[in-house]
Structure formats: C-alpha cells, structure tokens
PDB file of N, CA and C in Angstrom:
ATOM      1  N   UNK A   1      67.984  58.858  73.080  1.00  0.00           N
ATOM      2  CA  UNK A   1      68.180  59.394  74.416  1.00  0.00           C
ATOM      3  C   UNK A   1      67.532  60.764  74.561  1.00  0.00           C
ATOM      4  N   UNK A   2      67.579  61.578  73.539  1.00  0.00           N
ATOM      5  CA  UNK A   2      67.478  62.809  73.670  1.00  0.00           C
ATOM      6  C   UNK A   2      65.563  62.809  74.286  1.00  0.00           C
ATOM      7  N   UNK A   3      64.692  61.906  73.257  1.00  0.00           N
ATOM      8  CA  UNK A   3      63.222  62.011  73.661  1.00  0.00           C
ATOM      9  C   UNK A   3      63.704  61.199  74.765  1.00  0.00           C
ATOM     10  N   UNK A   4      63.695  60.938  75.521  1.00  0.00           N
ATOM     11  CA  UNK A   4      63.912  59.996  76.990  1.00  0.00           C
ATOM     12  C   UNK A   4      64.625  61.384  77.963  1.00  0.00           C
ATOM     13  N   UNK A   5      64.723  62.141  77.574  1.00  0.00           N
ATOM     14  CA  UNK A   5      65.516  63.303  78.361  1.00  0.00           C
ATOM     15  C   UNK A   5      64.129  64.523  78.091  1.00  0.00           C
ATOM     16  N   UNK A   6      63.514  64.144  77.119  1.00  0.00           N
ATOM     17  CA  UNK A   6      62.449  65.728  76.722  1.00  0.00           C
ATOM     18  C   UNK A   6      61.011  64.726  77.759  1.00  0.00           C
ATOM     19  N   UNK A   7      60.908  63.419  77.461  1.00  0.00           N
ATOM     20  CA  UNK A   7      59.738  63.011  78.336  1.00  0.00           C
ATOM     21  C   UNK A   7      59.572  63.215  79.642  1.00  0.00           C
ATOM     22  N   UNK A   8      61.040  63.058  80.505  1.00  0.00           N
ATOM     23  CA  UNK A   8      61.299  63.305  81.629  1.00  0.00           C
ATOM     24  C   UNK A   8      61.143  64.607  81.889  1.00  0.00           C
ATOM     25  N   UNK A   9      60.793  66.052  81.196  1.00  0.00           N
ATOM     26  CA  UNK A   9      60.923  67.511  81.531  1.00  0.00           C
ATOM     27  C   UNK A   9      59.336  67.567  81.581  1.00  0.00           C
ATOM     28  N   UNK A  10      59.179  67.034  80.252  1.00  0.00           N
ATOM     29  CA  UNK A  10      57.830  67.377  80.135  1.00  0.00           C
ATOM     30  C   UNK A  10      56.978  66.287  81.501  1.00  0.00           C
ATOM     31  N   UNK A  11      57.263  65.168  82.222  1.00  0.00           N
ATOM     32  CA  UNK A  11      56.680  65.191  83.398  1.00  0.00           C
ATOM     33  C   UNK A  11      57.271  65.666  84.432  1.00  0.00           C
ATOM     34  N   UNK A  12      57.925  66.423  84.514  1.00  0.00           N
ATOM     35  CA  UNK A  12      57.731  67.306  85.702  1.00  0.00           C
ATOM     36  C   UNK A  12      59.852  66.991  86.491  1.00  0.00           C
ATOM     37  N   UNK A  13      60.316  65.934  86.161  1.00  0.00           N
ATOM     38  CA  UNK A  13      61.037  65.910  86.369  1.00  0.00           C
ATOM     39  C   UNK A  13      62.046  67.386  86.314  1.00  0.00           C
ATOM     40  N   UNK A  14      62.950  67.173  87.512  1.00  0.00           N
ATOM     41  CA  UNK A  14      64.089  68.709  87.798  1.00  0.00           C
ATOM     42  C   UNK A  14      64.895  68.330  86.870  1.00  0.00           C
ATOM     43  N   UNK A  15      65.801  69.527  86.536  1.00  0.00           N
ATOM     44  CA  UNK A  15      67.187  69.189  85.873  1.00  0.00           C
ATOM     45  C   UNK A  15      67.948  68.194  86.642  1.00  0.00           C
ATOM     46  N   UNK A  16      68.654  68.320  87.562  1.00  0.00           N
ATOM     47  CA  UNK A  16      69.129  67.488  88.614  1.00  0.00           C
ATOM     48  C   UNK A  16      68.781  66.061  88.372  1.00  0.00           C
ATOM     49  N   UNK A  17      67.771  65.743  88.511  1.00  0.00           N
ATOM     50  CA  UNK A  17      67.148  64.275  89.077  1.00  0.00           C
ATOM     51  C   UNK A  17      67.202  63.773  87.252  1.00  0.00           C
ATOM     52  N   UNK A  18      67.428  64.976  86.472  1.00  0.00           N
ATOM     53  CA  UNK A  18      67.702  63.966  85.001  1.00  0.00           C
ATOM     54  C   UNK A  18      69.093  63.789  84.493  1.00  0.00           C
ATOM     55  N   UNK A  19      69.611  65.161  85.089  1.00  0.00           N
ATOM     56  CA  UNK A  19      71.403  64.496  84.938  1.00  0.00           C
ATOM     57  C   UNK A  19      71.851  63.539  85.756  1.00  0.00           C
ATOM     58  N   UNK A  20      70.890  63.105  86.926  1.00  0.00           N
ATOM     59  CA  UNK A  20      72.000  62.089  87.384  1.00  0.00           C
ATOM     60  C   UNK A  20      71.402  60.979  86.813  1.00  0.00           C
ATOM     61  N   UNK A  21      70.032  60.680  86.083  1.00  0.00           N
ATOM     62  CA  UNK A  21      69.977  59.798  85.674  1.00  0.00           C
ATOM     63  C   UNK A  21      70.684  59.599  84.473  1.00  0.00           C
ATOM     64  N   UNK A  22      71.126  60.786  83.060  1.00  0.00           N
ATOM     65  CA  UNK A  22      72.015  60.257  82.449  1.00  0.00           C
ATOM     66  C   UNK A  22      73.119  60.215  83.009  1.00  0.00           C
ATOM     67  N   UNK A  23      73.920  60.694  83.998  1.00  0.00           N
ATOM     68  CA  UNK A  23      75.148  59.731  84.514  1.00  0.00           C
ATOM     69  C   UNK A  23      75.128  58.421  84.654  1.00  0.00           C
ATOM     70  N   UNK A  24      74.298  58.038  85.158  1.00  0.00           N
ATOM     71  CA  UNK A  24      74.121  56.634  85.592  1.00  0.00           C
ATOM     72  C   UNK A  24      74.210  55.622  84.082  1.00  0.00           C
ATOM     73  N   UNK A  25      73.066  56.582  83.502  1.00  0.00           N
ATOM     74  CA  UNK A  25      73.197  55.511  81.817  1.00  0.00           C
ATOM     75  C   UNK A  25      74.999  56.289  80.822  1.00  0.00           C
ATOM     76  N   UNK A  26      75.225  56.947  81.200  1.00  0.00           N
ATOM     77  CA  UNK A  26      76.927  57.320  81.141  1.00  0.00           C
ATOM     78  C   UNK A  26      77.740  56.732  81.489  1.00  0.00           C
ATOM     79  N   UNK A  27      77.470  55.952  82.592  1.00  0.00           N
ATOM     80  CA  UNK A  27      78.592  55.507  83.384  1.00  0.00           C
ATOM     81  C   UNK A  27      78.240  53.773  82.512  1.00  0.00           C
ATOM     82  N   UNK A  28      77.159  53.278  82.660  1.00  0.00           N
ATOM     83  CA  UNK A  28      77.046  52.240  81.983  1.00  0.00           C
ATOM     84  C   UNK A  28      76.989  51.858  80.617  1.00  0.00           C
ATOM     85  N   UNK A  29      76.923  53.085  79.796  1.00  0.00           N
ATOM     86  CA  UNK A  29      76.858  52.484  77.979  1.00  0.00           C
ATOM     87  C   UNK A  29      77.610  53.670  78.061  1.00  0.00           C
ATOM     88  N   UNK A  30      78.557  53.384  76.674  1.00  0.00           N
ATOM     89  CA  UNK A  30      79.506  54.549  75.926  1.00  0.00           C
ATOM     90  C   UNK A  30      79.064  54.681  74.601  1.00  0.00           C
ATOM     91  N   UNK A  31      78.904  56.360  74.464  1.00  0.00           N
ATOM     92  CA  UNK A  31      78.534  56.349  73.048  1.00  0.00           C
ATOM     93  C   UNK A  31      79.638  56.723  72.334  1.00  0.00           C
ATOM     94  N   UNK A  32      79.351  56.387  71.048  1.00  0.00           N
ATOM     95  CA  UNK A  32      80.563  57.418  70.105  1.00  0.00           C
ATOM     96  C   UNK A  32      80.387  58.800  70.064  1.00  0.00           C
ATOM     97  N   UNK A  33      81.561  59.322  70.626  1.00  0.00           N
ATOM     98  CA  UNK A  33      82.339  60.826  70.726  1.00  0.00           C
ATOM     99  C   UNK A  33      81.270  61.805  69.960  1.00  0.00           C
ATOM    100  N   UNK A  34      81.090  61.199  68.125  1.00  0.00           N
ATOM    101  CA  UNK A  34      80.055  62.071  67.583  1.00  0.00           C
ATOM    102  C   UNK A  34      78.657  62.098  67.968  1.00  0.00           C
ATOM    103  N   UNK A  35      78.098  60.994  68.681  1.00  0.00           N
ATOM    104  CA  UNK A  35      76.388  60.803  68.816  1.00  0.00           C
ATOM    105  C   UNK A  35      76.415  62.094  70.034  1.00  0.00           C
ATOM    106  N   UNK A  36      77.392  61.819  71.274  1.00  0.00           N
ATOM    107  CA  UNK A  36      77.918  62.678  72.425  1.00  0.00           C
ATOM    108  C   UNK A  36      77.122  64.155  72.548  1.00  0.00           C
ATOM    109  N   UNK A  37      78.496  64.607  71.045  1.00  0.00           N
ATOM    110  CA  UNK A  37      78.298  65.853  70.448  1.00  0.00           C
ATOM    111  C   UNK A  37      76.930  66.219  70.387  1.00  0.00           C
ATOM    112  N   UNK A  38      76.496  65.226  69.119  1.00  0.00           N
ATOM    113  CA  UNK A  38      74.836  65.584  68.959  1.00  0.00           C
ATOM    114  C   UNK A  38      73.977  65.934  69.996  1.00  0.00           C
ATOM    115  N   UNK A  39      74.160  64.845  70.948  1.00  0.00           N
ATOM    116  CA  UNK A  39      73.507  64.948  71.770  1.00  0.00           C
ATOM    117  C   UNK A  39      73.444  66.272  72.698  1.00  0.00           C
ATOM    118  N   UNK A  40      74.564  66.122  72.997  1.00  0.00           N
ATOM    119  CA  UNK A  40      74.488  67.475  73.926  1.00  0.00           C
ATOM    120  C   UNK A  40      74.206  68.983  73.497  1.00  0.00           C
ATOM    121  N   UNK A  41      74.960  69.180  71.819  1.00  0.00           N
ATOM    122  CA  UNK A  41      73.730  70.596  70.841  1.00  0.00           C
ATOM    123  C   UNK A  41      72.293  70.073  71.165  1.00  0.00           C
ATOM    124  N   UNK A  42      71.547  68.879  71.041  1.00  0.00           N
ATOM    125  CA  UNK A  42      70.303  68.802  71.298  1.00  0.00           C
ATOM    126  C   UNK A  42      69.615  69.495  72.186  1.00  0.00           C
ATOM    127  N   UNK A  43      70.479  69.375  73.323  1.00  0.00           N
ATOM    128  CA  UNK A  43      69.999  69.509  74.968  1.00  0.00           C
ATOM    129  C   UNK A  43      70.226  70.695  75.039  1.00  0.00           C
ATOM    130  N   UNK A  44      71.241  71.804  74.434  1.00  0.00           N
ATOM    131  CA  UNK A  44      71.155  72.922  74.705  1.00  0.00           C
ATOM    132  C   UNK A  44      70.670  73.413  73.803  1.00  0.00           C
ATOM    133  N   UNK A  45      69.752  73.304  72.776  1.00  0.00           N
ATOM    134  CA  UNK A  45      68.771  73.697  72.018  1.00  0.00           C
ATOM    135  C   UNK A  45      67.575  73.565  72.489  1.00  0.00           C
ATOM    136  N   UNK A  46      67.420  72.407  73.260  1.00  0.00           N
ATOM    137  CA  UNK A  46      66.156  72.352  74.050  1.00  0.00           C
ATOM    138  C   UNK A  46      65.747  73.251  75.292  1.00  0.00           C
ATOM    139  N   UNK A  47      66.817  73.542  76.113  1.00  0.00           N
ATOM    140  CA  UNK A  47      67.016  74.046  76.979  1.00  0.00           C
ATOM    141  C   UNK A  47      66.518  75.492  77.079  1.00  0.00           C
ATOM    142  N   UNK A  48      67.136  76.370  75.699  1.00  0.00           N
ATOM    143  CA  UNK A  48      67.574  77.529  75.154  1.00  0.00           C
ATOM    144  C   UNK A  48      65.928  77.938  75.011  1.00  0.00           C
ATOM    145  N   UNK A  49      65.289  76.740  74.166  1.00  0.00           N
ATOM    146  CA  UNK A  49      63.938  76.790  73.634  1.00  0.00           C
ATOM    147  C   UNK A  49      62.634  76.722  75.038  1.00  0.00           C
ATOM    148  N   UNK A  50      62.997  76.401  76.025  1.00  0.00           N
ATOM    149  CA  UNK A  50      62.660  76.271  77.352  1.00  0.00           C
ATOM    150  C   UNK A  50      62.290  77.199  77.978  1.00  0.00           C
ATOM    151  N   UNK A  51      63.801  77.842  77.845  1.00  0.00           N
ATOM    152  CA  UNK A  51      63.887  79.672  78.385  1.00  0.00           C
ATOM    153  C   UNK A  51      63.354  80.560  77.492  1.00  0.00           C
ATOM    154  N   UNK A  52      63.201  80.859  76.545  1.00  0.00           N
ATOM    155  CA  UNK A  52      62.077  81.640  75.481  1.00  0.00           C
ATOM    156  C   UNK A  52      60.860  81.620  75.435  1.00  0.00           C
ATOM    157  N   UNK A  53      60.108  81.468  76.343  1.00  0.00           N
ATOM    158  CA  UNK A  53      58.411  81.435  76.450  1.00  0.00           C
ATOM    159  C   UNK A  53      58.053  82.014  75.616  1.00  0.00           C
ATOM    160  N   UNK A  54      56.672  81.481  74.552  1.00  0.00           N
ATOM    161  CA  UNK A  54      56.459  82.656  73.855  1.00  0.00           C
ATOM    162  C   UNK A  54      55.368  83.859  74.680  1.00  0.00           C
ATOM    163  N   UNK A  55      55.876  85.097  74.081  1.00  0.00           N
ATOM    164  CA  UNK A  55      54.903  86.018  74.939  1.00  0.00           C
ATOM    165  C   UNK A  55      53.411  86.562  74.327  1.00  0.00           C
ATOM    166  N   UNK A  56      52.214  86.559  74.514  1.00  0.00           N
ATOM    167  CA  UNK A  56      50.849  86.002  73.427  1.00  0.00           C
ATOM    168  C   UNK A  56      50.362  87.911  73.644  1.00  0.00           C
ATOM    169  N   UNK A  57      50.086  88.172  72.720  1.00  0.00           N
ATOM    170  CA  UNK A  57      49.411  89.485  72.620  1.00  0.00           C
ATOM    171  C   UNK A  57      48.958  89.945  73.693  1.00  0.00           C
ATOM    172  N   UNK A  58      47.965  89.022  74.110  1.00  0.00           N
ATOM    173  CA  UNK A  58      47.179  89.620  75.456  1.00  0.00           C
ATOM    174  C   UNK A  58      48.108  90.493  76.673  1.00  0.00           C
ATOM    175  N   UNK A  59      49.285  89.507  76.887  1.00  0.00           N
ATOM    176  CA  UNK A  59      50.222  89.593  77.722  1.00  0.00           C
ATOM    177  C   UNK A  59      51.073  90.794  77.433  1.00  0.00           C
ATOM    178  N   UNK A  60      51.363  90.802  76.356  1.00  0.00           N
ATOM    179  CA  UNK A  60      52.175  92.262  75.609  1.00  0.00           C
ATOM    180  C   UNK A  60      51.207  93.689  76.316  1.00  0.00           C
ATOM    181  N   UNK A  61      49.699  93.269  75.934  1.00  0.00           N
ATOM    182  CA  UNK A  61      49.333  94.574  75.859  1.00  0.00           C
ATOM    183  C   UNK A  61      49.013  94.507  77.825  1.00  0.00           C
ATOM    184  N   UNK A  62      48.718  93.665  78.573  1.00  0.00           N
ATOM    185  CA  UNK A  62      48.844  93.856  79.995  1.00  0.00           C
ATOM    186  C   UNK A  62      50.215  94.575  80.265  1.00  0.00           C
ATOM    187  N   UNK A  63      51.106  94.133  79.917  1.00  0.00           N
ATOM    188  CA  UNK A  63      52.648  94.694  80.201  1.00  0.00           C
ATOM    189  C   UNK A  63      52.447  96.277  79.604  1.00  0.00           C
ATOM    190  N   UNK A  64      52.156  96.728  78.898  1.00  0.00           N
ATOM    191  CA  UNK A  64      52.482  97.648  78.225  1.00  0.00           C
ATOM    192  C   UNK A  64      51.304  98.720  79.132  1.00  0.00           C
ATOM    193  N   UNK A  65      49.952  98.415  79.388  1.00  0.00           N
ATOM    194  CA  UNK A  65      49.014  98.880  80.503  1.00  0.00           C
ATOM    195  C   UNK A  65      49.878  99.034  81.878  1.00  0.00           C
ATOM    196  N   UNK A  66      50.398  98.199  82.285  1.00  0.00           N
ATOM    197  CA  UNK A  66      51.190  98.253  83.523  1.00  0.00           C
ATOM    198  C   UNK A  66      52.148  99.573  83.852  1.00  0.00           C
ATOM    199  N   UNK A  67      52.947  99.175  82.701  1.00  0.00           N
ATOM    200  CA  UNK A  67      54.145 100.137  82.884  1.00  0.00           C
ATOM    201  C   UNK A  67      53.314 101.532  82.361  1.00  0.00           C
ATOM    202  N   UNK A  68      52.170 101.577  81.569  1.00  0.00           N
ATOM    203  CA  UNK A  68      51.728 103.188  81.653  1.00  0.00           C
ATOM    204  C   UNK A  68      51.261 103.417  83.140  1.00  0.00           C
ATOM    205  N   UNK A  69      50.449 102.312  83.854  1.00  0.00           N
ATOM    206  CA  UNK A  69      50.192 102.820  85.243  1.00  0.00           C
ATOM    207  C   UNK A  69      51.009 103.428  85.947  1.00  0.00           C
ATOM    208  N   UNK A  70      52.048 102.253  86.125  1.00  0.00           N
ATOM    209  CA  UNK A  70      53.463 102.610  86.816  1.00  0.00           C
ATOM    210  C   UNK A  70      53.887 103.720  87.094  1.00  0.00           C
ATOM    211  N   UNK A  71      54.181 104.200  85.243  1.00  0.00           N
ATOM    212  CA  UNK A  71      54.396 105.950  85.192  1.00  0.00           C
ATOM    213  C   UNK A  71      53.734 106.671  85.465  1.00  0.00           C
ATOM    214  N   UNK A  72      52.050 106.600  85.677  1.00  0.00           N
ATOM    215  CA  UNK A  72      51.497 107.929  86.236  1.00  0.00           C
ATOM    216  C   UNK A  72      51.085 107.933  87.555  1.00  0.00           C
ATOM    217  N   UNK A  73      51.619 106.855  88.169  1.00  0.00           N
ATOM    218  CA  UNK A  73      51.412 106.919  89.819  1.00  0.00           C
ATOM    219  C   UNK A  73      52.821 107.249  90.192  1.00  0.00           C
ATOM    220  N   UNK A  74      53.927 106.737  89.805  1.00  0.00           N
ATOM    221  CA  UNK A  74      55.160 107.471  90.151  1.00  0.00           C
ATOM    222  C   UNK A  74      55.205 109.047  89.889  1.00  0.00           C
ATOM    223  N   UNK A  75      54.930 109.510  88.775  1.00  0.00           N
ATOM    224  CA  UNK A  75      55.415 110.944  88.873  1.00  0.00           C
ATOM    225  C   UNK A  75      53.945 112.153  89.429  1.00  0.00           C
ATOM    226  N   UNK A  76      52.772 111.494  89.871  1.00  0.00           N
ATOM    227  CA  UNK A  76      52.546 112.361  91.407  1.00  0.00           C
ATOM    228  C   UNK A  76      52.814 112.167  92.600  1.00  0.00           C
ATOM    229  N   UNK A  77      53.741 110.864  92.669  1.00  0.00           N
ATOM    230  CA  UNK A  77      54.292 110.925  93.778  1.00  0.00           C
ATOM    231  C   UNK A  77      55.609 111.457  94.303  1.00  0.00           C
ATOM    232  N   UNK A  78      56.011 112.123  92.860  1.00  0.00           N
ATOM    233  CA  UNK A  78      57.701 112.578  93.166  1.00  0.00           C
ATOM    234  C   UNK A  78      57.590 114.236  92.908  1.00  0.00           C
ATOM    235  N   UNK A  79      56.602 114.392  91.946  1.00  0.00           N
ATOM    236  CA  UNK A  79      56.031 115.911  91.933  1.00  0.00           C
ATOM    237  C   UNK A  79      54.820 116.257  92.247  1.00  0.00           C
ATOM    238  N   UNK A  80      54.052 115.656  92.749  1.00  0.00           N
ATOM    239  CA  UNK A  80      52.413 116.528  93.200  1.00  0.00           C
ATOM    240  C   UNK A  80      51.625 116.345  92.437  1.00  0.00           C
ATOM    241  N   UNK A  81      51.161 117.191  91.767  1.00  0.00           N
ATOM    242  CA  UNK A  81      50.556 117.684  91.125  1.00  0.00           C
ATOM    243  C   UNK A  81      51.135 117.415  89.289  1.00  0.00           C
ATOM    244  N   UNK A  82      50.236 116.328  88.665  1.00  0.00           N
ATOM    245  CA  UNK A  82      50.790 116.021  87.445  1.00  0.00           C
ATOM    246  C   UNK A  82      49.725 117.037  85.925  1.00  0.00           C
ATOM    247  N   UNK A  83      50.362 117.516  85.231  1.00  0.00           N
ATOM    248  CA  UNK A  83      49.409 118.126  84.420  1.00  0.00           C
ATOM    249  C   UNK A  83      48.360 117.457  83.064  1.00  0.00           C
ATOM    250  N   UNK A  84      47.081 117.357  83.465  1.00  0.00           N
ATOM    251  CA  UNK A  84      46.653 116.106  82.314  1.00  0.00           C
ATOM    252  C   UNK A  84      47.277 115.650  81.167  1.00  0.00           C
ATOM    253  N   UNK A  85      48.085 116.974  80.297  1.00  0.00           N
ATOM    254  CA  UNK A  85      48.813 116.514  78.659  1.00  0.00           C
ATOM    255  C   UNK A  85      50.027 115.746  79.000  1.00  0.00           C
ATOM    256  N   UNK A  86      50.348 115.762  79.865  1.00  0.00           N
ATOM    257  CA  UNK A  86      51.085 114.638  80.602  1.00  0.00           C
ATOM    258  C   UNK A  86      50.642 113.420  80.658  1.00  0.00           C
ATOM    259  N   UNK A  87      49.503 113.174  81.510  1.00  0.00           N
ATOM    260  CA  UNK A  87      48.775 111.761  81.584  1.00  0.00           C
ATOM    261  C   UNK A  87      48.397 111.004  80.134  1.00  0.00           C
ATOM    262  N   UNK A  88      47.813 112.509  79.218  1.00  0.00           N
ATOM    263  CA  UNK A  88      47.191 112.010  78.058  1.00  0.00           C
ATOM    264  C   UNK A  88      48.557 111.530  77.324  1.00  0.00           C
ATOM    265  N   UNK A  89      49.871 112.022  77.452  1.00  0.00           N
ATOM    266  CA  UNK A  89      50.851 111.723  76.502  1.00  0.00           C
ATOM    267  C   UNK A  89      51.756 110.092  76.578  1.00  0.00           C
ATOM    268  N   UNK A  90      50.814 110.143  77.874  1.00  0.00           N
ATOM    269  CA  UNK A  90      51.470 108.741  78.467  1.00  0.00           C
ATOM    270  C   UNK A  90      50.684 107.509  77.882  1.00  0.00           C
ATOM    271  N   UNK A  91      49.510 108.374  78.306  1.00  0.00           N
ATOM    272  CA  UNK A  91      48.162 107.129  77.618  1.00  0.00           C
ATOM    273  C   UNK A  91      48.222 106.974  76.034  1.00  0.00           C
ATOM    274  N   UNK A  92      48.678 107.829  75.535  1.00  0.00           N
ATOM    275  CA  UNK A  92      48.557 107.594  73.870  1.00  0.00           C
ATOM    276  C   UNK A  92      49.655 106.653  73.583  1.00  0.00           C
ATOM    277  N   UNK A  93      51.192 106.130  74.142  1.00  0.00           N
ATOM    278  CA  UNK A  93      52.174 105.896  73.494  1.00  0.00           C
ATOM    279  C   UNK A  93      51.763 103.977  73.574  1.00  0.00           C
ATOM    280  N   UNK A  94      52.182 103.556  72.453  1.00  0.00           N
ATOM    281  CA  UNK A  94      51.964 102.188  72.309  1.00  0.00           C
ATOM    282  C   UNK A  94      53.321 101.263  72.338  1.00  0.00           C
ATOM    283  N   UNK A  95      54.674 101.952  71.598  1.00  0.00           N
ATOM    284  CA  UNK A  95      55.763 101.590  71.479  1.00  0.00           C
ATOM    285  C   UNK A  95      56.294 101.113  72.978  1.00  0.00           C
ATOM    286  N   UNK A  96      56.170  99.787  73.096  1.00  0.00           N
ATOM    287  CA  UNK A  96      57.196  98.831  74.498  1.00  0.00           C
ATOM    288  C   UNK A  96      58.259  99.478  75.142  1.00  0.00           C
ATOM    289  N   UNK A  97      59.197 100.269  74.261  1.00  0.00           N
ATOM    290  CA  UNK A  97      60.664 100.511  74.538  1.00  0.00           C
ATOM    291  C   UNK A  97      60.639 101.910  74.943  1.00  0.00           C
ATOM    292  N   UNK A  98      59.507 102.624  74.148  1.00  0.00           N
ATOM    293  CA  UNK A  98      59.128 103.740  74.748  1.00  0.00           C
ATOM    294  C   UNK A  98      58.850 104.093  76.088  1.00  0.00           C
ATOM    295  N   UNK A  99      57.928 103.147  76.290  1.00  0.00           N
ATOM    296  CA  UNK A  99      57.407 103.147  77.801  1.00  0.00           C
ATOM    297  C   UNK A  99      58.053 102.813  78.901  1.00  0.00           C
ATOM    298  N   UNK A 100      59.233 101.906  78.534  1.00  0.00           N
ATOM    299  CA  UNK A 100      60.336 101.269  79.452  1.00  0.00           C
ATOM    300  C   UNK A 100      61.009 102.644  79.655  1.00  0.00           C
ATOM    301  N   UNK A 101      61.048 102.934  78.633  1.00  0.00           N
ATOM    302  CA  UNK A 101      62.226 104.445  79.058  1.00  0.00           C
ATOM    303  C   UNK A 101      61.434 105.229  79.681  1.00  0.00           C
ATOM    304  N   UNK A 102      60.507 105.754  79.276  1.00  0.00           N
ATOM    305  CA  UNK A 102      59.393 106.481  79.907  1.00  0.00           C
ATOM    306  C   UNK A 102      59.328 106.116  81.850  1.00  0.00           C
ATOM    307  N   UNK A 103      59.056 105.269  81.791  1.00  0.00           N
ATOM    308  CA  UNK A 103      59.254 104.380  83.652  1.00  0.00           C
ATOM    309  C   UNK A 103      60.239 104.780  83.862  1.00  0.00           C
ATOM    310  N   UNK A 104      61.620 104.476  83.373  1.00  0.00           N
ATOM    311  CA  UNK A 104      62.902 104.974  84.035  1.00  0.00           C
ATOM    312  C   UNK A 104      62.910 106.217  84.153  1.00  0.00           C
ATOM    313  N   UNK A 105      62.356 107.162  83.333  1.00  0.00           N
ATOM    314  CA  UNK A 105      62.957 108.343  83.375  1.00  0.00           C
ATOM    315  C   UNK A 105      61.694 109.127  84.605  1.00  0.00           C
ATOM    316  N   UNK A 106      60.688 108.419  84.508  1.00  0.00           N
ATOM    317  CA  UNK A 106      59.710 108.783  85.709  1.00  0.00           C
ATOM    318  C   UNK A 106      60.560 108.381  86.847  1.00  0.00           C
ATOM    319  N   UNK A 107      61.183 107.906  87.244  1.00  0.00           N
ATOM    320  CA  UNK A 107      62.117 107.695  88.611  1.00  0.00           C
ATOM    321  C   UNK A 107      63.191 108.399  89.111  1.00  0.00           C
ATOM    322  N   UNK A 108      64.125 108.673  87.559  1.00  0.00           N
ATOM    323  CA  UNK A 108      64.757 109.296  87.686  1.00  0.00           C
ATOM    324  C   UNK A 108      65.074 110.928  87.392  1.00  0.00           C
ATOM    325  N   UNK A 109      63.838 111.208  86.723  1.00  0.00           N
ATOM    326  CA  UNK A 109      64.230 112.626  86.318  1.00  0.00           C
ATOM    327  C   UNK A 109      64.161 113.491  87.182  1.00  0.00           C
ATOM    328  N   UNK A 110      64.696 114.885  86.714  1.00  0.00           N
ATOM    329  CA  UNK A 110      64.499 115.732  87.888  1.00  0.00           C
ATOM    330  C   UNK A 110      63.273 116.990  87.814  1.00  0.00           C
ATOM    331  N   UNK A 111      62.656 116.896  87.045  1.00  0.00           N
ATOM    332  CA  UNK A 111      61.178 117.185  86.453  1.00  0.00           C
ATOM    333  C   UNK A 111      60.238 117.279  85.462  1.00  0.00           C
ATOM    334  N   UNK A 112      58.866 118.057  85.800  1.00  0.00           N
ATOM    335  CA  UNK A 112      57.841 117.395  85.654  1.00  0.00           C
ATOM    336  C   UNK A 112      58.353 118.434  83.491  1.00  0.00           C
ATOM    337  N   UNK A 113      58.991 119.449  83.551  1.00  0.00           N
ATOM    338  CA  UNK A 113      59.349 120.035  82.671  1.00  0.00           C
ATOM    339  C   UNK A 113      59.722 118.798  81.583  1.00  0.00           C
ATOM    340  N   UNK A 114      60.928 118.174  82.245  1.00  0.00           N
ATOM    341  CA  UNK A 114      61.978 117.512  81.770  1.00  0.00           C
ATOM    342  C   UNK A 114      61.132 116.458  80.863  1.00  0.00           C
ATOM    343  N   UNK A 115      60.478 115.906  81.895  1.00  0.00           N
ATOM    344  CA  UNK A 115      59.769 115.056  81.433  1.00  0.00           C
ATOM    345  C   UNK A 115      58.795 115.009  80.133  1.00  0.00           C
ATOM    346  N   UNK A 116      57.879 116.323  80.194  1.00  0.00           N
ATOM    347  CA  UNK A 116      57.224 116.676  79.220  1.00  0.00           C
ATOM    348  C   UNK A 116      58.245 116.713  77.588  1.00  0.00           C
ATOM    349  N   UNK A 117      59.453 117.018  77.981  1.00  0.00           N
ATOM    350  CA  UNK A 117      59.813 117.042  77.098  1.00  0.00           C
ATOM    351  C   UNK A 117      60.152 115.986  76.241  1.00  0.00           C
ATOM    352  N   UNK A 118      60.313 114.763  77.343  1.00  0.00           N
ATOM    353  CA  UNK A 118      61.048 113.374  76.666  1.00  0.00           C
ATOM    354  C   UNK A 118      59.519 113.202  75.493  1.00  0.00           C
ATOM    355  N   UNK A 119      58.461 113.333  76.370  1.00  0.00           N
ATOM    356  CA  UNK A 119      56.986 113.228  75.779  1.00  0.00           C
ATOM    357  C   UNK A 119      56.745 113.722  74.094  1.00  0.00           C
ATOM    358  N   UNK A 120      57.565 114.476  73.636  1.00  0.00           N
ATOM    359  CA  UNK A 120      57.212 115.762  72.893  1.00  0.00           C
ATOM    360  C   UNK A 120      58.208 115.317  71.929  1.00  0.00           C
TER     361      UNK A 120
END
C-alpha cells in the first residue's frame, strides 16, 4: 500500500484525493492492527521527508547574498547616510545566522553606532 500511496504523490495527486482513496480501500479490506501501525510510521516518514527539501549550495549562497542586500538597503533607509566599514563589514560575513541577526538588528536597532558594534 504504502508504494501505491508514494506513486499517487509522485503524480501529482493532493493529499485529500489520496486519503479518501485509502478510506475507501479502509472501508473495504481490514488489515492487521500491526501492518496499520507500519503503515502509518511509513506515511509520516514520508511526509516529514517531503517537507525537508534539500537546500543545494547555489541556493545557500543566493540566500546569504540576499539577506546582505537586505541589510544595506535597510540601514540607509533608517539612517541616511551609511559609513563604507559598515558596508565592507557586511560584505565580508559568510556565517547564515550571522546575517539573519544582522537583518534583524538592521530593523530594529536604534543606531548606526550600535550597529557597528554588533559588526566588531
């Protein structure tokens, strides 16, 4: 059942339109309680594995370009006038989590000081 449930995703079939088709084969064959079980860890292993896209380098480093843009068009727009070791400190950082914080704190800080400092 389980490949008869992964063929149906992989053409295009909705969630919906495949649970009611296993209702239908539910309502007409009974399995044993344990196959059940199996079955259904299957489906939410599949599912789980569904929602995890993998994410491919290229894509990492677009994301990571983005959010440096992000940050240096937000903070001349909240202070003016941005000072290049600023821009350059933005452009050098490679670390993901860095830069996420970096974006937030470009939104929220209350300056261009403050900021330099998270930099530093």
């Amino acid at each position: 059942m389980f490949e008869l449930l992964t063929i149906l995703f992989e053409q295009g079939y909705s969630r919906e339109g495949v649970l009611g088709l296993f209702r239908f084969i539910d309502w007409i064959m009974v399995l044993p309680e344990e196959l059940v079980r199996s079955f259904k860890q299957e489906v939410r292993s599949y599912e789980e594995a569904r929602r995890m896209r993998y994410v491919t380098s290229v894509e990492r480093l677009a994301k990571k370009e983005k959010t440096r843009e992000h940050i240096i068009k937000i903070l001349p727009t909240r202070f003016e006038v941005v000072p290049e070791a600023i821009v350059d400190g933005v452009n050098v950082i490679n670390e993901p989590s860095l830069l996420e914080n970096l974006f937030t704190s470009a939104i929220t800080i209350g300056s261009l000081e403050e900021f330099q400092h998270l930099l530093n």
